[in-house]
C-alpha atoms as a PDB file:
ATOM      1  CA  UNK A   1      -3.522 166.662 110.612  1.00  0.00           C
ATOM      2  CA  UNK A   2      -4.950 165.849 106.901  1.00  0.00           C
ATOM      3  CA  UNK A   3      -8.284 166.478 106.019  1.00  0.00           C
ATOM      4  CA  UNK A   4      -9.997 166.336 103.173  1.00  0.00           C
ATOM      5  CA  UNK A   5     -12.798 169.218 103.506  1.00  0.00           C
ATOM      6  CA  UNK A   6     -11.854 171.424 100.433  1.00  0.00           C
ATOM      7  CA  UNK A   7     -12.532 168.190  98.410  1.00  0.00           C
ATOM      8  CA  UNK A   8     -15.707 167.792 100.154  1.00  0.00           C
ATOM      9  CA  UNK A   9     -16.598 171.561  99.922  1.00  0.00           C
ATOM     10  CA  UNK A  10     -16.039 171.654  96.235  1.00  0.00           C
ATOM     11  CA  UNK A  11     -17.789 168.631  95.347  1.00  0.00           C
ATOM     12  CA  UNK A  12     -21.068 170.082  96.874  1.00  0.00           C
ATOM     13  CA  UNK A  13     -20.401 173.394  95.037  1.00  0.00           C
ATOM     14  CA  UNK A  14     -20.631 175.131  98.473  1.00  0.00           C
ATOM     15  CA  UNK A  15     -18.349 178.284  99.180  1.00  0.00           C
ATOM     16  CA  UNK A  16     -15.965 178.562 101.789  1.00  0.00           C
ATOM     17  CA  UNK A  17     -18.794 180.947 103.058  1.00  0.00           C
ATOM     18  CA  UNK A  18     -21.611 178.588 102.780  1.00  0.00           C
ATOM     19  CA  UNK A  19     -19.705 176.137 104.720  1.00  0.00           C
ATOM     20  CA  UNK A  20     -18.940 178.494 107.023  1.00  0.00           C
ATOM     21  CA  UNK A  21     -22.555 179.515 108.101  1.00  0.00           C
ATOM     22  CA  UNK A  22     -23.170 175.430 107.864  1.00  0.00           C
ATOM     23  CA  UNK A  23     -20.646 175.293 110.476  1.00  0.00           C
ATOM     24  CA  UNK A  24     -21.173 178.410 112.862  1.00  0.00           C
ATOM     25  CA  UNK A  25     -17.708 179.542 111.851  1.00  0.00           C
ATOM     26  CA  UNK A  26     -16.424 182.448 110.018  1.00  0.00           C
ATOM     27  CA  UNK A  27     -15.097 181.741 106.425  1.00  0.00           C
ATOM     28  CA  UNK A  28     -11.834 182.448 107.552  1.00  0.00           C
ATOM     29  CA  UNK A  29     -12.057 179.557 110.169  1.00  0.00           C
ATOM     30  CA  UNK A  30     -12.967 177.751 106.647  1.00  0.00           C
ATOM     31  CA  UNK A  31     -10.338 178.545 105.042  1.00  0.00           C
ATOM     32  CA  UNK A  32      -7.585 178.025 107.706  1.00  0.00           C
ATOM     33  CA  UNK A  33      -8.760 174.348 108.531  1.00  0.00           C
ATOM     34  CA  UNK A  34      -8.948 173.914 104.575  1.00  0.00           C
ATOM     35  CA  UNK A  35      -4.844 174.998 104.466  1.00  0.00           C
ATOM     36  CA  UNK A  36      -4.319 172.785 107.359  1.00  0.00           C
ATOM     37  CA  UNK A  37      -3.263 176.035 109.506  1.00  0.00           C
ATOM     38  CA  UNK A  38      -5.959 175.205 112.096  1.00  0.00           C
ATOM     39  CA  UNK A  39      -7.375 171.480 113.460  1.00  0.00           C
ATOM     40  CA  UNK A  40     -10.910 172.249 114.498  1.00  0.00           C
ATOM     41  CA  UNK A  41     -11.917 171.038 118.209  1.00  0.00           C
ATOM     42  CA  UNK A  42     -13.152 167.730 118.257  1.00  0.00           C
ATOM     43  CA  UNK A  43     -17.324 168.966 119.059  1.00  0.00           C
ATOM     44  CA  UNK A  44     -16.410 170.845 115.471  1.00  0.00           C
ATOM     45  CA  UNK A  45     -15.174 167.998 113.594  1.00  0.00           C
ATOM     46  CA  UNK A  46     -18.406 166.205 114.673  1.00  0.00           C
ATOM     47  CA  UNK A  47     -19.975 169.670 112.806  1.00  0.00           C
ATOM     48  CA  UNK A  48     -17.875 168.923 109.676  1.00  0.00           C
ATOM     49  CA  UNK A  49     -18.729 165.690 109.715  1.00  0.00           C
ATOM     50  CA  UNK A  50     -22.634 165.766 110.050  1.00  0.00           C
ATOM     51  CA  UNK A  51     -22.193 168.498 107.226  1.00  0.00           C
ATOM     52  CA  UNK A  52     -20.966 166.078 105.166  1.00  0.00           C
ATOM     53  CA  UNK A  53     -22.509 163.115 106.203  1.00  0.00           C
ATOM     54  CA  UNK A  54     -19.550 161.185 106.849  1.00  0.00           C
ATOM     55  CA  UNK A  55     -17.547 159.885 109.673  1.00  0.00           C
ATOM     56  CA  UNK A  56     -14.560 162.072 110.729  1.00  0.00           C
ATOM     57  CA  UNK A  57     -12.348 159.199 109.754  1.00  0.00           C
ATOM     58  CA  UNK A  58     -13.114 160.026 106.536  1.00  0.00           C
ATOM     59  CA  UNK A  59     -12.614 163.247 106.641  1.00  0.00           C
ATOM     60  CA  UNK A  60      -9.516 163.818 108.789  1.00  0.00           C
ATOM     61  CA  UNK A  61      -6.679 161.711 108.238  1.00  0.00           C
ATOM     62  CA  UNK A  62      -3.994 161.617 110.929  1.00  0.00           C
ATOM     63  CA  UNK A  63      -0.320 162.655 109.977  1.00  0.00           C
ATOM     64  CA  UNK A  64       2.380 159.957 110.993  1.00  0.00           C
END
């Protein structure tokens, strides 16, 4: 699965650490969802997605 949360980090000028504590996740969870290693349970993509005030469609982008 796509996503597009480094864009959305970087655009708020928020670390992978801020994020992180934003979250309740450790930067390296951060990181590994950011590189597309990891899709985050679907209670944390609600997280992600009230972090960025957006809806998860917008954020995560399903691969065909």
């Amino acid at each position: 699965m796509k996503n597009r949360v480094r864009e959305l980090r970087t655009e708020r000028g928020w670390s992978q650490t801020e994020l992180g504590e934003r979250l309740g996740v450790s930067r390296q969870t951060v990181n590994a969802i950011e590189n597309e290693r990891y899709d985050p349970s679907l209670p944390l993509a609600f997280v992600i997605a009230r972090a960025f005030a957006r809806p998860i469609e917008q954020i995560f982008i399903e691969d065909n």
